[in-house]
N, C-alpha and C. Protein backbone atom coordinates (compact mmCIF):
# COMPACT_ATOMS: atom_id res chain seq x y z
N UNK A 1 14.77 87.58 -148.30
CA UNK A 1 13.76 88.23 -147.50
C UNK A 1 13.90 87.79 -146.04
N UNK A 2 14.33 86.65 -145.98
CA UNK A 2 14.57 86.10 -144.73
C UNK A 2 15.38 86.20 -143.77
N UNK A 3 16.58 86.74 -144.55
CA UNK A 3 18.51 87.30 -144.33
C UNK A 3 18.17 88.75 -143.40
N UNK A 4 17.19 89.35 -144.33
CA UNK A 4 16.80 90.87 -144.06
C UNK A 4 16.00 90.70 -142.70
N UNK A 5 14.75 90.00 -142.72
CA UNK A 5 14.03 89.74 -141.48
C UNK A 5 14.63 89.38 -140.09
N UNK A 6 15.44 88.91 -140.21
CA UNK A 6 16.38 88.31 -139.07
C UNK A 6 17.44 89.73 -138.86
N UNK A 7 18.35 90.55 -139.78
CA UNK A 7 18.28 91.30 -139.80
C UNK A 7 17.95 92.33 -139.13
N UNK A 8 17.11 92.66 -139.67
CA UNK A 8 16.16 93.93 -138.85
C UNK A 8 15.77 93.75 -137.41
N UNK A 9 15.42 92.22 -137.38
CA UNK A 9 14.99 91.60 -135.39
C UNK A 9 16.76 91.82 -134.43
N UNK A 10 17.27 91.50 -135.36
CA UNK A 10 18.50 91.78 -134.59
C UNK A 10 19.14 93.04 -133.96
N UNK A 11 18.94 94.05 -135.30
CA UNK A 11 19.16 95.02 -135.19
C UNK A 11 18.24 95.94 -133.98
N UNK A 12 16.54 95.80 -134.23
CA UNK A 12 15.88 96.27 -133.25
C UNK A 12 16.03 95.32 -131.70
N UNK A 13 16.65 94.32 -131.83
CA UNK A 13 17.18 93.69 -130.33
C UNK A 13 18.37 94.74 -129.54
N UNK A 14 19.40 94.98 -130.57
CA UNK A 14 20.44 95.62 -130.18
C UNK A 14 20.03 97.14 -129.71
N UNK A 15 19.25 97.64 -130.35
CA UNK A 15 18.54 98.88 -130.23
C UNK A 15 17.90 99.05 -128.37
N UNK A 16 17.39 97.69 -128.59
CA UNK A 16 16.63 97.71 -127.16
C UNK A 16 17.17 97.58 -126.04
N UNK A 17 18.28 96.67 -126.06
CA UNK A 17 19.30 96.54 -125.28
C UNK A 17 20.01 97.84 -124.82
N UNK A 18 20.57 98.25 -125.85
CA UNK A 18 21.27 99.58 -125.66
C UNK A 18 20.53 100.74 -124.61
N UNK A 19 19.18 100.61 -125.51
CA UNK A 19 17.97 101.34 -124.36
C UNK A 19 17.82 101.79 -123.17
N UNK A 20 17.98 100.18 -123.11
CA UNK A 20 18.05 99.52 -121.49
C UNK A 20 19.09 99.90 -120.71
N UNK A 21 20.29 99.68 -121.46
CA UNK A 21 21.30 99.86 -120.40
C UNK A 21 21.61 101.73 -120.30
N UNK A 22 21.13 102.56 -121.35
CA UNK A 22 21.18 103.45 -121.24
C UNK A 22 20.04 103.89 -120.12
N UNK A 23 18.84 103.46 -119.78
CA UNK A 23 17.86 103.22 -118.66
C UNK A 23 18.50 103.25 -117.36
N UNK A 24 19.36 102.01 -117.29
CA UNK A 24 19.56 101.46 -115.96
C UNK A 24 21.05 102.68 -115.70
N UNK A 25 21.64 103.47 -116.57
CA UNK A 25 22.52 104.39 -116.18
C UNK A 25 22.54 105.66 -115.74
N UNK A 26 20.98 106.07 -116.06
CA UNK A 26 20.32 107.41 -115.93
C UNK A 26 19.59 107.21 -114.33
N UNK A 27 19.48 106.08 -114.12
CA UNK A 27 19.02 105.48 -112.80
C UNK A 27 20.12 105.61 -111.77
N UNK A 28 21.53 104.70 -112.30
CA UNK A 28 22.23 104.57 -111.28
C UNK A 28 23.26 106.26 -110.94
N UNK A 29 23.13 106.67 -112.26
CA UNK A 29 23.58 108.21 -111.96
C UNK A 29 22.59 109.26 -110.86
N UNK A 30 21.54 109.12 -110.95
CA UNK A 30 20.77 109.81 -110.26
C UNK A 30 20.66 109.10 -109.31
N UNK A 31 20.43 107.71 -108.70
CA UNK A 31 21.02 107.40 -106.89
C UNK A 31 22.66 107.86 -106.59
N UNK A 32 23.54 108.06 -107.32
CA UNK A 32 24.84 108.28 -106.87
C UNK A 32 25.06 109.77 -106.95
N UNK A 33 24.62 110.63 -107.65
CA UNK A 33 24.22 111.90 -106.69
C UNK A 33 23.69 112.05 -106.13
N UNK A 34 22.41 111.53 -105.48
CA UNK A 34 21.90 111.12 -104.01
C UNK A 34 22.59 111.19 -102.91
N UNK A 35 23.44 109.73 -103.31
CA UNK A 35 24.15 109.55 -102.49
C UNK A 35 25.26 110.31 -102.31
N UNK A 36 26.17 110.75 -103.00
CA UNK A 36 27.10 111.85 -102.77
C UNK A 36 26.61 113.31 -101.94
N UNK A 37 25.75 113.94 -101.89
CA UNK A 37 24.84 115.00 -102.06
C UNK A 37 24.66 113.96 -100.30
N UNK A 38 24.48 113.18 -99.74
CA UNK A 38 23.84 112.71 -98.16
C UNK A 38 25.57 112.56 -97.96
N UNK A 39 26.44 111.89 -98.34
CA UNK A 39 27.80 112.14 -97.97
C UNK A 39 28.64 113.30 -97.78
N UNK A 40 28.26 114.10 -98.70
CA UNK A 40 28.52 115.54 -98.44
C UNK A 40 28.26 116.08 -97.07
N UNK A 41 26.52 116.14 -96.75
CA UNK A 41 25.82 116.53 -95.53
C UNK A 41 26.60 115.95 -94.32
N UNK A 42 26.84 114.64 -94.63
CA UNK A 42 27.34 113.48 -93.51
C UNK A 42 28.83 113.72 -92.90
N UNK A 43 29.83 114.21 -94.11
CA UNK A 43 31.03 114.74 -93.77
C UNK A 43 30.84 116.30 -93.22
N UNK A 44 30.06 116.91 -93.48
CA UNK A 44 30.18 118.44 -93.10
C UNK A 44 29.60 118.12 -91.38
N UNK A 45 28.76 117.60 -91.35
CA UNK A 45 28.01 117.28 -90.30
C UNK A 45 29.56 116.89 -89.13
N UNK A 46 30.29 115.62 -89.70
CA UNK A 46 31.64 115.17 -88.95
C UNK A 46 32.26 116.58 -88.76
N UNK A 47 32.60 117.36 -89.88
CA UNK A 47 33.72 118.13 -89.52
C UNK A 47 32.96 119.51 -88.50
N UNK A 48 31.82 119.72 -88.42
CA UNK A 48 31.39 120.41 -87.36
C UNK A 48 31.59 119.58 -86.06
N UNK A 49 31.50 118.41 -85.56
CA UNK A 49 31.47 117.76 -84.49
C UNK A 49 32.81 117.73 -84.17
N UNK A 50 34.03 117.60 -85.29
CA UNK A 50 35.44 117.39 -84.84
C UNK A 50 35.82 118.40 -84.62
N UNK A 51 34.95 119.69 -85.36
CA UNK A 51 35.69 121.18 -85.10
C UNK A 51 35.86 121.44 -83.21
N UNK A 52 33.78 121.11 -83.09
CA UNK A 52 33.88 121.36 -81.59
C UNK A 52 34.43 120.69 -80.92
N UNK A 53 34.91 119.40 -81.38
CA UNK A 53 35.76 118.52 -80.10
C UNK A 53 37.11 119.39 -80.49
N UNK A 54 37.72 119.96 -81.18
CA UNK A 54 38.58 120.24 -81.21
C UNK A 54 39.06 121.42 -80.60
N UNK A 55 38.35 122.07 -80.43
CA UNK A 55 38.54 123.69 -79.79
C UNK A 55 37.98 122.96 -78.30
N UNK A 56 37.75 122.52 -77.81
CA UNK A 56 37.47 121.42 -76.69
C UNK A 56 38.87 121.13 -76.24
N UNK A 57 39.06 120.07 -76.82
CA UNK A 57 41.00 119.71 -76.83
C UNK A 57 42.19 120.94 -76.65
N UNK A 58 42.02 121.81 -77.54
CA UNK A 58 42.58 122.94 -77.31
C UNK A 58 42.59 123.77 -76.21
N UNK A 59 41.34 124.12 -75.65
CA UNK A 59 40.98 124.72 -74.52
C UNK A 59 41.98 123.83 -73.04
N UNK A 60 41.37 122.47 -73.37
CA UNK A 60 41.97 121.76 -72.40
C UNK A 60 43.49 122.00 -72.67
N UNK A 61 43.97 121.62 -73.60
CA UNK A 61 45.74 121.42 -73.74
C UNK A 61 46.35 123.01 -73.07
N UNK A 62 45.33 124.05 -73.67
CA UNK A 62 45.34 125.43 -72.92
C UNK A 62 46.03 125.56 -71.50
N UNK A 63 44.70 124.63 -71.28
CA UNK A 63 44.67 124.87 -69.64
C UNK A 63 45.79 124.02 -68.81
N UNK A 64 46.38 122.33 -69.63
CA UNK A 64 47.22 121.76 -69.09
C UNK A 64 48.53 122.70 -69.39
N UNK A 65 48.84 123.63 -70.45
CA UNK A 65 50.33 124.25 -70.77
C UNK A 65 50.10 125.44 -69.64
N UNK A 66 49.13 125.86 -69.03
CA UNK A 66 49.10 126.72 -68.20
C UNK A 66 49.88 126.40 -66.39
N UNK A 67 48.88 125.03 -66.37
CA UNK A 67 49.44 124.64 -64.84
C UNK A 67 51.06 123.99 -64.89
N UNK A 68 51.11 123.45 -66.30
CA UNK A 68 52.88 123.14 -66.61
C UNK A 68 53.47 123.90 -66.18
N UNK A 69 53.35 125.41 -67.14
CA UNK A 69 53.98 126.70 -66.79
C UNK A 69 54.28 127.28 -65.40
N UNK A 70 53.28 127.03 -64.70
CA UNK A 70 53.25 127.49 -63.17
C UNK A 70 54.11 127.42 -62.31
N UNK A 71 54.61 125.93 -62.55
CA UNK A 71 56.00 125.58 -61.48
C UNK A 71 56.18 124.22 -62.18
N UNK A 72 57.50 123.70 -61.72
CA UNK A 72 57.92 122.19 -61.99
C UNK A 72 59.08 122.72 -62.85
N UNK A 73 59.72 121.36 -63.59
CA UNK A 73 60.92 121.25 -64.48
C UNK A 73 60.25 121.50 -65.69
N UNK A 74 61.34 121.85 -66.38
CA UNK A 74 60.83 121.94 -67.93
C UNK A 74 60.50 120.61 -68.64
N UNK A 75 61.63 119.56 -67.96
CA UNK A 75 62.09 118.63 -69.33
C UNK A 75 60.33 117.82 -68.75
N UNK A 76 59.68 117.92 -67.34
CA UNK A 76 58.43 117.04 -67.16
C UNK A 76 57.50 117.95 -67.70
N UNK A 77 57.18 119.10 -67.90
CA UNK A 77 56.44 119.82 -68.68
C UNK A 77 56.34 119.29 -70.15
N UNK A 78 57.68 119.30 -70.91
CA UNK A 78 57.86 118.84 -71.88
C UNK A 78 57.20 117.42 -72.55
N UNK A 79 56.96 116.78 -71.35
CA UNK A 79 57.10 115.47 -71.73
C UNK A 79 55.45 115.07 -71.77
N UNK A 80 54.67 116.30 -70.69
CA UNK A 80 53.37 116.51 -70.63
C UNK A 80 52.54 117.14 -72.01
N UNK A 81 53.01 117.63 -72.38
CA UNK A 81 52.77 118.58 -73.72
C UNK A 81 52.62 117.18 -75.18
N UNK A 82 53.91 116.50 -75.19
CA UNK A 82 53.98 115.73 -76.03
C UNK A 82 53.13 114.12 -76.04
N UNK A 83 52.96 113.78 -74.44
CA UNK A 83 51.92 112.89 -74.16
C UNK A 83 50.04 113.27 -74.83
N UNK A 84 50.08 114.65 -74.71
CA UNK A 84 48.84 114.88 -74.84
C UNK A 84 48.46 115.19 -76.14
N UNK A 85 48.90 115.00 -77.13
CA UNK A 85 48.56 115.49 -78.69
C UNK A 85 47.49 114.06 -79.04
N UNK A 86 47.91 112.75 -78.88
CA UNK A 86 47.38 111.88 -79.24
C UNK A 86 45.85 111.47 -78.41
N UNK A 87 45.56 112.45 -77.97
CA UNK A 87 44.41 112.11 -76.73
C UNK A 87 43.13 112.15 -78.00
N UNK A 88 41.75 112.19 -77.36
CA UNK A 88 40.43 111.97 -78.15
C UNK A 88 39.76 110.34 -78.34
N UNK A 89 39.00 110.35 -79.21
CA UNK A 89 38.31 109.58 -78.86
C UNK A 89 38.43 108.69 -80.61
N UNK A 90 39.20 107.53 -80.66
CA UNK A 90 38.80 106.72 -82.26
C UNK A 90 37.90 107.16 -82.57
N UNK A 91 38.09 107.19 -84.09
CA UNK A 91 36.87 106.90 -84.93
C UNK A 91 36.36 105.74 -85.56
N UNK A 92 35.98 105.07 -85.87
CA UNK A 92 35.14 104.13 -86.64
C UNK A 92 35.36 104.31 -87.47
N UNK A 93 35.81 103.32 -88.45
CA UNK A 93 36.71 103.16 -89.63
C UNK A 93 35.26 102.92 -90.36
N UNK A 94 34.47 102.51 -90.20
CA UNK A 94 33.33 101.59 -90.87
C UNK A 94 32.45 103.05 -91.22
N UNK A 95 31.95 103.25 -90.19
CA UNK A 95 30.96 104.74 -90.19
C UNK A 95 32.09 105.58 -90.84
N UNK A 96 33.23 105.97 -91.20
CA UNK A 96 33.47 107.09 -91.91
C UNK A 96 33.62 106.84 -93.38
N UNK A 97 33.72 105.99 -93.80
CA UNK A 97 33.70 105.37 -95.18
C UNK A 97 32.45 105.00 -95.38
N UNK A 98 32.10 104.08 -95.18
CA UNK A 98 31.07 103.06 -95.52
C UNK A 98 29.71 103.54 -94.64
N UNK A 99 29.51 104.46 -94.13
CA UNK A 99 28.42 105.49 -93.77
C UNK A 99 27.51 104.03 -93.35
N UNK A 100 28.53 102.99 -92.21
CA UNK A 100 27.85 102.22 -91.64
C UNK A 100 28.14 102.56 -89.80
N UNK A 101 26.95 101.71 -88.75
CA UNK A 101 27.73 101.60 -87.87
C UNK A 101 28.07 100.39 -86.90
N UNK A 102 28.78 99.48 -87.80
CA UNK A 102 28.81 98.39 -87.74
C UNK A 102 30.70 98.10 -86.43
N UNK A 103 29.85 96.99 -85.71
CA UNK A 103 30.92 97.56 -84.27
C UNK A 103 31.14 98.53 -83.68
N UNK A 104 30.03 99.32 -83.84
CA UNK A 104 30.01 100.66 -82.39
C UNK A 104 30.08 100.43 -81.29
N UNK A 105 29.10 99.59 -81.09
CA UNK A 105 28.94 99.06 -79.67
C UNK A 105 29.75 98.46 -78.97
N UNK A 106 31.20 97.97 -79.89
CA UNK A 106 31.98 96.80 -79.49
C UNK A 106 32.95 97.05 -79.06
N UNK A 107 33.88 96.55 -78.67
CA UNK A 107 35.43 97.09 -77.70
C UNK A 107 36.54 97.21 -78.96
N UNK A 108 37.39 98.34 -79.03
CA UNK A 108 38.20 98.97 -80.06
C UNK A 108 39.56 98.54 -79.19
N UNK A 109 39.87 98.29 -78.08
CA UNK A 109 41.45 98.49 -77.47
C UNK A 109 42.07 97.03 -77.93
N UNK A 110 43.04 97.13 -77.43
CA UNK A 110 43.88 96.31 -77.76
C UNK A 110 43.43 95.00 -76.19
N UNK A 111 43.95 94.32 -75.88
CA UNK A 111 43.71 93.66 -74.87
C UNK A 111 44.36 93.12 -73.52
N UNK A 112 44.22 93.00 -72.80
CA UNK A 112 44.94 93.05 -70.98
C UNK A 112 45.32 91.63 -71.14
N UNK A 113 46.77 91.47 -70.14
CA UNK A 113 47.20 89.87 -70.00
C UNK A 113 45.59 89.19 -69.27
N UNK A 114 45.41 89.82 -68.82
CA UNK A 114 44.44 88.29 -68.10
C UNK A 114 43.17 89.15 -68.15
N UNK A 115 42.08 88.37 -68.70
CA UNK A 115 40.83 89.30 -68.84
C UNK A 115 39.85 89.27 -68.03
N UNK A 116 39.33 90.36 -67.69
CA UNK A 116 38.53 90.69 -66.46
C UNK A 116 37.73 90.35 -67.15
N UNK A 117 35.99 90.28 -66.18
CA UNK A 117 34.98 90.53 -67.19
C UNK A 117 34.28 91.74 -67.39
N UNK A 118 34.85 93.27 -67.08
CA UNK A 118 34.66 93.96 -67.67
C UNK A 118 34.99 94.15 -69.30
N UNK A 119 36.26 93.73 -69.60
CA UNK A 119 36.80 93.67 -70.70
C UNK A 119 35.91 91.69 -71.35
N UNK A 120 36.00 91.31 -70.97
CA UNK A 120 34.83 90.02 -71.46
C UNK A 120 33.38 90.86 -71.97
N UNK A 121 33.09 91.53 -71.23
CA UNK A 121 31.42 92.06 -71.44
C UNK A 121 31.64 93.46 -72.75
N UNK A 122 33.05 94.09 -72.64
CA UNK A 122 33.25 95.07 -74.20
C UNK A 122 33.29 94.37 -74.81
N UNK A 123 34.31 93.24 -75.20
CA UNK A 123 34.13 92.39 -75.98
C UNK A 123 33.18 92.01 -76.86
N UNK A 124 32.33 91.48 -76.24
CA UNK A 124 31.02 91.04 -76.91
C UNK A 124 30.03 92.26 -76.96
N UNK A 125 30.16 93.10 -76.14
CA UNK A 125 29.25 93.75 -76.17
C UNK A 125 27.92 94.29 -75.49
N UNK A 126 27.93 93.44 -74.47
CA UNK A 126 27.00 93.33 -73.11
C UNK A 126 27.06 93.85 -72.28
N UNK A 127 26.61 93.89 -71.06
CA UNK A 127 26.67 94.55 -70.11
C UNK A 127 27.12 93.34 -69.33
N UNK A 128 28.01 93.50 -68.11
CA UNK A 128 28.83 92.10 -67.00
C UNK A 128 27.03 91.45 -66.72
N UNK A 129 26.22 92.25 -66.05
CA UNK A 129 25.02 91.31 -65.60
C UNK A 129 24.32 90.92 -66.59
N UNK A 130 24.42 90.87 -68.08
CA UNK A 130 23.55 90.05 -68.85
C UNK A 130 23.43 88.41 -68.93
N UNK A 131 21.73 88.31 -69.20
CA UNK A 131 21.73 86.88 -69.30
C UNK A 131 22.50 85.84 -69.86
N UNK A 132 22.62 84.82 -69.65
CA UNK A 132 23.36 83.86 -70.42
C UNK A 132 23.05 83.68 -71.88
N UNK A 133 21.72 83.69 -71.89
CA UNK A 133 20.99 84.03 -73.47
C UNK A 133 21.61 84.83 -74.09
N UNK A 134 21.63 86.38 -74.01
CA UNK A 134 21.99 87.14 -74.30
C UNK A 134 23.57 87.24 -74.60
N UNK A 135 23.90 86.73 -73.34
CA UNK A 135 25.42 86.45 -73.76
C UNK A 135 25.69 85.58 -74.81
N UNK A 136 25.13 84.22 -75.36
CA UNK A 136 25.43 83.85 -76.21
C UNK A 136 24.96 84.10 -77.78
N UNK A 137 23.76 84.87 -77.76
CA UNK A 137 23.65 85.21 -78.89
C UNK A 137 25.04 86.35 -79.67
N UNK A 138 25.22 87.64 -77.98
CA UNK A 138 26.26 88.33 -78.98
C UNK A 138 27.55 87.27 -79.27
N UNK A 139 27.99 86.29 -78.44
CA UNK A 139 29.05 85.59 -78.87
C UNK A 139 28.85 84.55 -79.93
N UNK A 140 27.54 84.25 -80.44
CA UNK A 140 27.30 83.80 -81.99
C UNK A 140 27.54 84.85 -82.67
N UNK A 141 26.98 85.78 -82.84
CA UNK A 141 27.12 86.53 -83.96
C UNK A 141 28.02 87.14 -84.42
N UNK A 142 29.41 87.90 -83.38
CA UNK A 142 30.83 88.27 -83.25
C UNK A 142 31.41 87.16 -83.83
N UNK A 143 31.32 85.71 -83.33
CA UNK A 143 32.15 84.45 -84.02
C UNK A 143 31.88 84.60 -85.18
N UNK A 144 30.90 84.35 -85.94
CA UNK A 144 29.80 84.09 -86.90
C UNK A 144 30.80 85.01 -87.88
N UNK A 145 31.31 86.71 -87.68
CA UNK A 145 31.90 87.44 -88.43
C UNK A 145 33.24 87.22 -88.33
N UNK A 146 33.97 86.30 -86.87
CA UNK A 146 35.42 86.48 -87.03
C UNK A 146 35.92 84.71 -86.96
N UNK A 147 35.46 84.15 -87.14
CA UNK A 147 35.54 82.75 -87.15
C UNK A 147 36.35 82.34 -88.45
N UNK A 148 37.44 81.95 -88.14
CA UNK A 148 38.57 81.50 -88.50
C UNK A 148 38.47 80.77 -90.26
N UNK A 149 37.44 79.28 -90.13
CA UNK A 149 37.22 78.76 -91.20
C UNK A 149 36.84 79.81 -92.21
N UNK A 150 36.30 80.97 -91.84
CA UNK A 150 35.54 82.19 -93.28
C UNK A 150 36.14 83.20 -93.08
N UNK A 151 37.80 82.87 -92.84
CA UNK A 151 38.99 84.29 -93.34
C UNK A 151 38.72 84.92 -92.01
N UNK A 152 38.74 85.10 -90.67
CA UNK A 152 38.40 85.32 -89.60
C UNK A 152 39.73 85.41 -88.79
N UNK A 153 39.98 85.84 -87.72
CA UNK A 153 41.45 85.62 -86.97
C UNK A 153 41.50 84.41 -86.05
N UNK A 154 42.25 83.65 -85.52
CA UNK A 154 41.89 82.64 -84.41
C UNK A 154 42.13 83.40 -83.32
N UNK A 155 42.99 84.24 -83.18
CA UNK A 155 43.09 84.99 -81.97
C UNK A 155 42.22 85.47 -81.71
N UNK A 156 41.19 86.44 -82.64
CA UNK A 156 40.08 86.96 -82.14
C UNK A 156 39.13 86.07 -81.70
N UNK A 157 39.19 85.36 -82.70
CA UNK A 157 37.96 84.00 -81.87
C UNK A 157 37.85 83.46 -80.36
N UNK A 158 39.82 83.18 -80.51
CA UNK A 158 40.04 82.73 -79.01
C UNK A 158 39.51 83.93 -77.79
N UNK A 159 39.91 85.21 -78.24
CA UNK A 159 39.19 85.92 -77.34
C UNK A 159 37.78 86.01 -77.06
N UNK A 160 37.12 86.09 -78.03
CA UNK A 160 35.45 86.02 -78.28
C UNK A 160 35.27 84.64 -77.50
N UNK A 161 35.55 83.50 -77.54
CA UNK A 161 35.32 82.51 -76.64
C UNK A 161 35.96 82.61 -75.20
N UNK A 162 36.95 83.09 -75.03
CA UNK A 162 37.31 83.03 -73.18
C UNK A 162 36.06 84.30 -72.97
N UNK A 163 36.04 85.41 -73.72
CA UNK A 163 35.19 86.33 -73.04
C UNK A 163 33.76 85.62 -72.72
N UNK A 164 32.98 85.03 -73.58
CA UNK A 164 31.97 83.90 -73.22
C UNK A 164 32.20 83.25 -72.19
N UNK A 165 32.88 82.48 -72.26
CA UNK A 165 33.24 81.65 -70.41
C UNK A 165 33.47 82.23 -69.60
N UNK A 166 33.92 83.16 -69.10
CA UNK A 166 34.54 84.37 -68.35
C UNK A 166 32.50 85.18 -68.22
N UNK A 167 32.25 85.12 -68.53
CA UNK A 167 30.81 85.51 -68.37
C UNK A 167 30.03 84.94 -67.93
N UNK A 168 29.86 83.75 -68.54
CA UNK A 168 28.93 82.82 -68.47
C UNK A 168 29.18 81.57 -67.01
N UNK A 169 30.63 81.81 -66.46
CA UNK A 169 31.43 81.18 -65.60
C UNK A 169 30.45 81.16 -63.99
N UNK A 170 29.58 80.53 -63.45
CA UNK A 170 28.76 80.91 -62.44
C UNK A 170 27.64 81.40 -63.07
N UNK A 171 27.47 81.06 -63.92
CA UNK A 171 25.79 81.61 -64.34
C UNK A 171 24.64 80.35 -64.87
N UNK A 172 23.93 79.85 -64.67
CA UNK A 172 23.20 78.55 -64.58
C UNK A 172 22.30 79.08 -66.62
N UNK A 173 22.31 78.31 -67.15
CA UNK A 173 22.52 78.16 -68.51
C UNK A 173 21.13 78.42 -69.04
């Protein structure tokens, strides 16, 4: 009687369990067509914005194969035509996947031998006349994500720190 009792608790355990996880799947199915269904909107939304930058680009490339045409050599025409395909504006690797917009604000180029502090203030993210405060909070929080000891680059760091000094250089603390 006892074999059976234990039994049956087991059996209605397994029952409940199953329940459950059949619960928590009817849940996570219905946020992930949600979410697909706002990704959908979110990509159609992109490809209207890239359409118009694109007939934008076109118009322009239009207008540069026009004044090419006008006069000059071919082979510098040529060379005008092929310079200009790669023009526009990055995208954000983060916001097109991950429907985040994490480093918008922040500098995407590659970097100059000797850094101005215009390129110090993309960097971090500031404006050249921000406070010293200010300046160091964005240069905590940029380190904070690229800081070396937690899988981080040192190069980037090293930049994230000259751009800090390079800012902060003449500014009373």
């Amino acid at each position: 009687v006892q074999e059976r009792g234990a039994a049956i608790a087991l059996t209605l355990g397994a029952i409940a369990a199953t329940a459950k996880a059949g619960q928590y799947a009817v849940s996570a199915y219905k946020e992930m067509k949600i979410a697909m269904e706002e990704e959908r909107k979110m990509n159609e939304k992109l490809r209207a914005e890239n359409t118009d930058l694109g007939e934008e680009s076109t118009a322009k490339s239009q207008e540069g194969a026009n004044e090419d045409s006008s006069g000059g050599d071919s082979k510098a025409s040529g060379a005008n035509a092929g310079s200009g395909t790669k023009e526009g504006k990055r995208e954000n690797f983060f916001a097109k996947f991950f429907n985040l917009s994490v480093g918008s604000k922040y500098y995407e180029g590659g970097f100059e031998e000797q850094m101005t502090r215009k390129e110090a203030a993309l960097i971090l993210g500031v404006r050249e006349s921000s406070t010293p405060k200010r300046i160091k909070e964005a240069h905590r929080k940029l380190l904070i994500l690229n800081h070396p000891d937690t899988g981080g680059s040192t190069y980037l760091a090293g930049k994230i720190n000259e751009a800090k000094e390079l800012l902060l250089k003449g500014k009373k603390a």
